[in-house]
Protein backbone atom coordinates (compact mmCIF):
# COMPACT_ATOMS: atom_id res chain seq x y z
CA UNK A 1 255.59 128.10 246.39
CA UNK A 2 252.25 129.24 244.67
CA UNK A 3 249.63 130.56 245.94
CA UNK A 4 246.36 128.58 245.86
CA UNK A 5 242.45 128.70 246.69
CA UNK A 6 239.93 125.58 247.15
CA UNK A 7 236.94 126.25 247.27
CA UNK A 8 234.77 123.04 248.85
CA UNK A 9 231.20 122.09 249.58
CA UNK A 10 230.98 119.37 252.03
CA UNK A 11 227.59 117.54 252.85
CA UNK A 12 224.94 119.25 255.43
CA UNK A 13 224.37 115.93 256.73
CA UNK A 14 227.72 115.95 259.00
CA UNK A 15 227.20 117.36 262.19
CA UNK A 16 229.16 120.64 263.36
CA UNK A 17 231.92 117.88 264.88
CA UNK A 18 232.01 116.15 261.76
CA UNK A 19 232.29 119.11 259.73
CA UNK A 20 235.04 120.49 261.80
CA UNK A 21 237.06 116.92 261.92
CA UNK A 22 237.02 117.58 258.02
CA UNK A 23 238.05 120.95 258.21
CA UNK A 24 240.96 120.58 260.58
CA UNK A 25 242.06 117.29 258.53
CA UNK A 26 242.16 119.89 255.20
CA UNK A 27 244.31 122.34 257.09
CA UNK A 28 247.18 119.76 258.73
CA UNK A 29 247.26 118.24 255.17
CA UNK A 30 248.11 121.54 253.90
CA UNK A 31 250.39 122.60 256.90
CA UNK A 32 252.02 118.91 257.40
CA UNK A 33 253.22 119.00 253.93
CA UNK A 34 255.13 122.61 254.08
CA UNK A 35 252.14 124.80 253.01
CA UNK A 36 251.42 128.11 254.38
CA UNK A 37 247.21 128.45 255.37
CA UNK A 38 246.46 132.18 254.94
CA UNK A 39 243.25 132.58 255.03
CA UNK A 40 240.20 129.88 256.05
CA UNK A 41 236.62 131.39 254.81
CA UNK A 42 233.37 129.42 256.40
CA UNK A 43 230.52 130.48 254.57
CA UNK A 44 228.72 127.58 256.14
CA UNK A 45 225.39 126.15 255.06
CA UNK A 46 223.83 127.10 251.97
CA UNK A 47 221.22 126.35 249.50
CA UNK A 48 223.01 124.97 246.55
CA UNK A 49 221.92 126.16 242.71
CA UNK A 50 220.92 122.38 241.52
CA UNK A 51 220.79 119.30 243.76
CA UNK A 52 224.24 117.40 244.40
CA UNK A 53 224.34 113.84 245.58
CA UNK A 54 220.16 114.80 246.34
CA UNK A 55 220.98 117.44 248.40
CA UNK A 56 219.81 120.68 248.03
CA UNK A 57 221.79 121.99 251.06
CA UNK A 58 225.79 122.46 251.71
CA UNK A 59 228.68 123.70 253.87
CA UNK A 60 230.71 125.85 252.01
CA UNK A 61 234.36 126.24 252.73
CA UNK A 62 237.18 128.33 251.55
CA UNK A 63 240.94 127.66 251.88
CA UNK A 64 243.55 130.28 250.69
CA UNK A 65 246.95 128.85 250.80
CA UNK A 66 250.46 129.08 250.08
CA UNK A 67 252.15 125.32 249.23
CA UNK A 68 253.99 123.24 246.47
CA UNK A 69 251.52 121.61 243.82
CA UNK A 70 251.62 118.55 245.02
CA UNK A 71 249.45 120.22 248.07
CA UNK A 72 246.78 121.32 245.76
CA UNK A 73 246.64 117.67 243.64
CA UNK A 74 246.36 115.52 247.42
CA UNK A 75 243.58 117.87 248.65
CA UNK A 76 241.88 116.61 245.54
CA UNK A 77 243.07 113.52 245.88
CA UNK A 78 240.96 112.97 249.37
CA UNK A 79 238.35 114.69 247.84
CA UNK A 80 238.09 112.35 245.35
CA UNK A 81 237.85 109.51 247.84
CA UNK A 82 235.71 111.23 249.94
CA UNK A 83 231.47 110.53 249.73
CA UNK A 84 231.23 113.76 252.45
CA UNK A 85 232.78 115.73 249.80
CA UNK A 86 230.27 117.32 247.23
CA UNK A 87 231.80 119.64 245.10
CA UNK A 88 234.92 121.15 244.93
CA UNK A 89 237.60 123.41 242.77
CA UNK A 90 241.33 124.69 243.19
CA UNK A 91 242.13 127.91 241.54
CA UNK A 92 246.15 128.57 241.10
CA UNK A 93 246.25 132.25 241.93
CA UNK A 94 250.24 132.74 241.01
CA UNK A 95 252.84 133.04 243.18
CA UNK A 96 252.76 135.40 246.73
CA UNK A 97 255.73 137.76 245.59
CA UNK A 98 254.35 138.24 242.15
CA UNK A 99 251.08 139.63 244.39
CA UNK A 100 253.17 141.90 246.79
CA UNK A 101 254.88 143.48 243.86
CA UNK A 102 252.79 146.68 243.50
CA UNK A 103 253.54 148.37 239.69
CA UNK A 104 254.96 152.43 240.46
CA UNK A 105 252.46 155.09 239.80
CA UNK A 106 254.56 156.98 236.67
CA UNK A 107 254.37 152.79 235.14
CA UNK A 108 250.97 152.11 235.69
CA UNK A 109 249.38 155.31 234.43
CA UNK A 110 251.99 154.95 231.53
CA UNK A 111 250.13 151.88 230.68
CA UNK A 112 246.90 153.72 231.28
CA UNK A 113 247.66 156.03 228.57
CA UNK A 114 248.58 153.60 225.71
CA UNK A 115 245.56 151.60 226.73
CA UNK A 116 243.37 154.86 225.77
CA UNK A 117 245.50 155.95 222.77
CA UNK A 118 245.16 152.78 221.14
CA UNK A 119 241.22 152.92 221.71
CA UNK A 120 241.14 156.36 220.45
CA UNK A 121 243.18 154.80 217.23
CA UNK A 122 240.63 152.06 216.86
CA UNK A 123 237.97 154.27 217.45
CA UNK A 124 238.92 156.54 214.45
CA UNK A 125 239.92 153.80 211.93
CA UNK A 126 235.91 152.53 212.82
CA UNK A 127 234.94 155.57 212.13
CA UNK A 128 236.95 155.78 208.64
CA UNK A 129 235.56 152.27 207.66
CA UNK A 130 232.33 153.69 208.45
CA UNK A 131 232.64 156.64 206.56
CA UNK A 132 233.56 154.77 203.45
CA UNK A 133 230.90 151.89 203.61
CA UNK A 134 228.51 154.86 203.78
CA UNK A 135 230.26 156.77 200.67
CA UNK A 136 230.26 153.40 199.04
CA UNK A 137 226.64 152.56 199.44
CA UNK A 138 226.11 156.47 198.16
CA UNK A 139 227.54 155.51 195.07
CA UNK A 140 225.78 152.00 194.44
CA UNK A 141 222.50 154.16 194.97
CA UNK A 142 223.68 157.03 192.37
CA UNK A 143 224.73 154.04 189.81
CA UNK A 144 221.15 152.34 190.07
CA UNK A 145 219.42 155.53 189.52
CA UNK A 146 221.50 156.41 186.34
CA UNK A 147 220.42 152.59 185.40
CA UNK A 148 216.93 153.51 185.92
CA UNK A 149 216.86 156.56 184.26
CA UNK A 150 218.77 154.63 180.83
């Protein structure tokens, strides 16, 4: 199973019963079909960035799940068919183990430490190329004075 988040903005016309009928119809979709809700966010209404649909308002909604693709792609699905439905996105997050697994200290500030050497490495071979385009230009100004001077 992978992990999942939708993020949804449903229409501020809906009253709080309406708005919860949609909500609770999300979440047995997700849980009917074998998925795993961890985490429902309710921002709730909110002044949107641009008009939608001419609405300037919208409920905003959060779902953080655990489920088989085929979850994500009916959510959208109803969405889709949906006119109470404004806007909405699914983000694939990876997979729940692959988040658990925490990377041991002596690994992680290995990795720290050949992130910085190899900045330190490009930070001197910039400074070389500098050096040289500055020794070049030196000499370009030397040859045009010798010119100048003939």
């Amino acid at each position: 199973m992978k992990h999942y988040e939708t993020g949804v903005i449903i229409a501020p016309s809906l009253s709080d019963e309406q708005i919860e009928e949609q909500i609770s119809q999300m979440t047995e979709l997700i849980t009917s079909m074998k998925g795993n809700l961890l985490r429902e966010e309710r921002w709730g209404k909110r002044k949107l960035a641009y008009p939608i649909k001419r609405f300037t308002n919208g409920y905003y909604l959060f779902l953080d799940y655990e489920a088989r693709p085929e979850v994500a792609a009916e959510l959208e699905r109803r969405f889709r068919q949906s006119d109470l439905i404004l806007r909405y996105m699914t983000v694939k997050k990876g997979t729940i183990s692959a988040l658990k697994k925490k990377k041991p200290k002596e690994v992680e500030a290995e990795e720290a430490l050949t992130d910085i050497t190899q900045l330190i490495e490009a930070e001197k071979i910039e400074e070389r190329e500098v050096r040289m385009s500055e020794e070049r230009v030196k000499e370009k100004d030397k040859e045009v004075k010798v010119k100048e001077r003939s």
